[in-house]
C-alpha atoms as a PDB file:
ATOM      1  CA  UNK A   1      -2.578 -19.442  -0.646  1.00  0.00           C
ATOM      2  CA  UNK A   2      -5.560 -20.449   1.261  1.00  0.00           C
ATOM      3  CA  UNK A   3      -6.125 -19.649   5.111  1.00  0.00           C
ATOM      4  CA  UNK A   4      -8.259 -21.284   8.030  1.00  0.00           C
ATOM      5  CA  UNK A   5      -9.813 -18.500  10.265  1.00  0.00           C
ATOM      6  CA  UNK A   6     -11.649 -20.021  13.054  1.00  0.00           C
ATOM      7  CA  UNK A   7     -13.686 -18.175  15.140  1.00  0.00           C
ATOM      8  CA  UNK A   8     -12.967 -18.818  18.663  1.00  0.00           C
ATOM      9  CA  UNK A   9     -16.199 -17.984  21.607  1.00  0.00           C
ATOM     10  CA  UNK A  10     -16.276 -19.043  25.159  1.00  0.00           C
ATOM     11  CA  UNK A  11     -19.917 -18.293  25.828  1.00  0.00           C
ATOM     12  CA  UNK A  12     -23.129 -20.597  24.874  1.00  0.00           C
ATOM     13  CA  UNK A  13     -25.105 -17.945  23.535  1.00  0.00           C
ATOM     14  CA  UNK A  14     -25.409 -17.737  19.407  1.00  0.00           C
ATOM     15  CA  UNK A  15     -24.307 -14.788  17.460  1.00  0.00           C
ATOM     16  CA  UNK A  16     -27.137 -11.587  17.784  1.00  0.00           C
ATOM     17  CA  UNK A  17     -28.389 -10.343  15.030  1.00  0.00           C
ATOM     18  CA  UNK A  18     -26.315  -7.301  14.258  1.00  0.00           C
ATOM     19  CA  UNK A  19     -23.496  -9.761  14.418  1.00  0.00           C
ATOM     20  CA  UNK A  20     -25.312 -12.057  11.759  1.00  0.00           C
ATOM     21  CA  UNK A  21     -25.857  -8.652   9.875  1.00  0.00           C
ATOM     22  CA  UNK A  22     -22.388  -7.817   9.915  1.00  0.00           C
ATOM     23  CA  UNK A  23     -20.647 -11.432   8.989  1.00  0.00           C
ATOM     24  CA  UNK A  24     -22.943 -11.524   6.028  1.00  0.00           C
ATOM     25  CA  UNK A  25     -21.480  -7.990   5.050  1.00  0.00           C
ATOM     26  CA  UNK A  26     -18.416  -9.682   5.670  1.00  0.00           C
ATOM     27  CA  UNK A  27     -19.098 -12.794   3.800  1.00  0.00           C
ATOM     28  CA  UNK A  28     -20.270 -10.231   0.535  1.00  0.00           C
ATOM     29  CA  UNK A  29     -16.785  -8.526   0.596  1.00  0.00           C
ATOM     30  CA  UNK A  30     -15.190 -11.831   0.725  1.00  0.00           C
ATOM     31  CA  UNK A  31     -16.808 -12.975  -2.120  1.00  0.00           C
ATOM     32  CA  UNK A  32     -17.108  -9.788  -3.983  1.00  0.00           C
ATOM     33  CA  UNK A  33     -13.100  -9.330  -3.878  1.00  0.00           C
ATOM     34  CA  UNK A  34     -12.230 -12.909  -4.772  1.00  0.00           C
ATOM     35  CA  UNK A  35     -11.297 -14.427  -0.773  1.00  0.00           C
ATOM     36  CA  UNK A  36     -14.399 -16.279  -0.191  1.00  0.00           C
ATOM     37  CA  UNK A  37     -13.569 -20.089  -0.140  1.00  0.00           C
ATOM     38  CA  UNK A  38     -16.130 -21.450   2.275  1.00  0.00           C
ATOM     39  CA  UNK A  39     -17.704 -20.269   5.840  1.00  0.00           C
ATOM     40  CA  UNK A  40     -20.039 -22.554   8.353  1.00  0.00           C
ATOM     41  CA  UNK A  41     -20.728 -21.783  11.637  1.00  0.00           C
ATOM     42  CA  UNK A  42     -20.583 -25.275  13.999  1.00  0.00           C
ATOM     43  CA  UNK A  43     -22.348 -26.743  16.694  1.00  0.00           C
ATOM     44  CA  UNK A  44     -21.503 -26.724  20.158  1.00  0.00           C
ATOM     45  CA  UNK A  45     -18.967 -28.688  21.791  1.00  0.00           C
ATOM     46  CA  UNK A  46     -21.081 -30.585  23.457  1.00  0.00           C
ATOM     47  CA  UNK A  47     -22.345 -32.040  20.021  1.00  0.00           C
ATOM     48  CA  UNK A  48     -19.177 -33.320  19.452  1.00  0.00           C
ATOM     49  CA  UNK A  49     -17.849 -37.456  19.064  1.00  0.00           C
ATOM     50  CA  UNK A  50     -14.246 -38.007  18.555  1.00  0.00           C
ATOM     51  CA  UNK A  51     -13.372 -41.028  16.906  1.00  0.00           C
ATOM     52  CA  UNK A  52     -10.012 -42.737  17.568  1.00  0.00           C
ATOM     53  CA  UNK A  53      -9.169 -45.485  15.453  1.00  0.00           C
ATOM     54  CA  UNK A  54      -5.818 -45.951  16.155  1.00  0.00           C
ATOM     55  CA  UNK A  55      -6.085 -49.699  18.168  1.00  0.00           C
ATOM     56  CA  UNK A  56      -7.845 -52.548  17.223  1.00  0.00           C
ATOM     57  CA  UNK A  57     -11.274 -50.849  17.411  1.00  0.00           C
ATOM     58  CA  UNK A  58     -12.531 -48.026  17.247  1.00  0.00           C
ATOM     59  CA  UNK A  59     -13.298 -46.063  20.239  1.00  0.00           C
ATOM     60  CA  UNK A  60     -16.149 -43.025  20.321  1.00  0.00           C
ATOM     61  CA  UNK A  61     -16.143 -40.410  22.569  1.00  0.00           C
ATOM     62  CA  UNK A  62     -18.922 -37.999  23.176  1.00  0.00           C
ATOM     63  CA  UNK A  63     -17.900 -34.503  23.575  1.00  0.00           C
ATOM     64  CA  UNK A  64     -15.299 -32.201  22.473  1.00  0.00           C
ATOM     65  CA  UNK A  65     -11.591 -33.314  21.996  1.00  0.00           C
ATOM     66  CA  UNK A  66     -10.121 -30.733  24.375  1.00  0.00           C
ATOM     67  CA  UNK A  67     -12.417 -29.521  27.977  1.00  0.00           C
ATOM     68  CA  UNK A  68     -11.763 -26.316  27.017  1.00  0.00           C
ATOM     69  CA  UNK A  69     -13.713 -22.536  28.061  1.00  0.00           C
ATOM     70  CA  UNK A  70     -12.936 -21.481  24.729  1.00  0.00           C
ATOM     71  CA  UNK A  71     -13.842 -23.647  21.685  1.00  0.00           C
ATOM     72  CA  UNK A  72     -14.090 -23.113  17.898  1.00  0.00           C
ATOM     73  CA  UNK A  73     -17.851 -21.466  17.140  1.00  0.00           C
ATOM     74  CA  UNK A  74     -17.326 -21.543  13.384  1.00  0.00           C
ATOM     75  CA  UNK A  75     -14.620 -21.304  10.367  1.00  0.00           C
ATOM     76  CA  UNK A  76     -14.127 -19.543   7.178  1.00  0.00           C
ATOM     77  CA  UNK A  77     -11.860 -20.727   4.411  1.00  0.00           C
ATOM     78  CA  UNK A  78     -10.188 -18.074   2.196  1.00  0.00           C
ATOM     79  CA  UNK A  79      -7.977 -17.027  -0.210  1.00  0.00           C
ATOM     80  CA  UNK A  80      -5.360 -14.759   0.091  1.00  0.00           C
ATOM     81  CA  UNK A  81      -2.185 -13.501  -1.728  1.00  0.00           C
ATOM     82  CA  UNK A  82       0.401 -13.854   1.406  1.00  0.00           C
ATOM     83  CA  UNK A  83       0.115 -13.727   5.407  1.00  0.00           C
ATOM     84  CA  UNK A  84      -0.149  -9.943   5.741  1.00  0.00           C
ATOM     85  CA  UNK A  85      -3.128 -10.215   3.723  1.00  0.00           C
ATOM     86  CA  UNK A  86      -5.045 -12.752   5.650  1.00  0.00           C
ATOM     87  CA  UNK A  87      -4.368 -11.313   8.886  1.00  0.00           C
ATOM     88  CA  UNK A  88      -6.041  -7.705   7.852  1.00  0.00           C
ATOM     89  CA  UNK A  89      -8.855 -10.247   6.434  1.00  0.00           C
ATOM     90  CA  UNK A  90      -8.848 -11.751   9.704  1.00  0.00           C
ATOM     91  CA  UNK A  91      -9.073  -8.600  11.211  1.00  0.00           C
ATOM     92  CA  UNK A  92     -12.129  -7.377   9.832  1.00  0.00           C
ATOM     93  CA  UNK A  93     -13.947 -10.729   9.935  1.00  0.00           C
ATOM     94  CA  UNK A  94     -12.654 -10.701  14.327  1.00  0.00           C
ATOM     95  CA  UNK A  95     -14.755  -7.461  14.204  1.00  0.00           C
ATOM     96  CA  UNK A  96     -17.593  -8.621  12.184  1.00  0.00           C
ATOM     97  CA  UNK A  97     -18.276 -12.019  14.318  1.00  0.00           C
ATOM     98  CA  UNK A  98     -17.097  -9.828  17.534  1.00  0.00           C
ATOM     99  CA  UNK A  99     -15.170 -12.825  18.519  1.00  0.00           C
ATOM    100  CA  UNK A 100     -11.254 -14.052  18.455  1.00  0.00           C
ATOM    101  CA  UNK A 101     -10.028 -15.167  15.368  1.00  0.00           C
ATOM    102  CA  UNK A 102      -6.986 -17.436  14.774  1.00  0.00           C
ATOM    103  CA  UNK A 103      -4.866 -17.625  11.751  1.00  0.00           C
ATOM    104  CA  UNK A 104      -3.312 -20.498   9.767  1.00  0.00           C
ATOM    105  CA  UNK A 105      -2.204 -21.519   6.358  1.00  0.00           C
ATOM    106  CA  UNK A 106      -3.597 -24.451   5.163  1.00  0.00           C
ATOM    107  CA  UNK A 107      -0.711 -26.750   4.058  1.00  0.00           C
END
């Protein structure tokens, strides 16, 4: 079953680099034990545009969807055989980033 772990930050500031050491250490295991999917780091919220098309036109919106102090810094996308087993992933890869990490199956 595949997982979403999304990093979750509340500060501007870009991961140092001992934590860019440590979530490509990360990123190795992943890959090296068969979880690795796909990772990206995103921009900030402020780079955002939401898009609803739901009326008769479209309608753009700069900035993120939710004015939020915490906000989604990046993502990885990985395999795993059951929940217990993506949240000790998730576990290790909170450490690595040294940020929150949230947890859901991907339907």
């Amino acid at each position: 079953m595949q997982y979403l772990f999304s990093v979750l930050y509340d500060e501007s500031d870009l991961a140092t680099s001992d934590e860019m050491a440590a979530i490509d250490v990360f990123n190795d295991r992943l890959r090296a034990d068969g979880h690795w999917v796909f990772a990206a780091g995103l921009g900030q919220p402020e780079t955002a545009t939401v898009i609803d098309n739901r009326g008769a036109e479209a309608v753009f919106t700069d900035g993120p969807y939710l004015e939020s102090k915490e906000f989604i810094a990046g993502f990885w996308i990985i395999e795993a055989p059951d929940l217990d087993a993506a949240l000790k992933l998730a576990t290790e890869g909170s450490k690595a980033c040294n940020r929150k990490v949230e947890v859901r199956p991907i339907l």
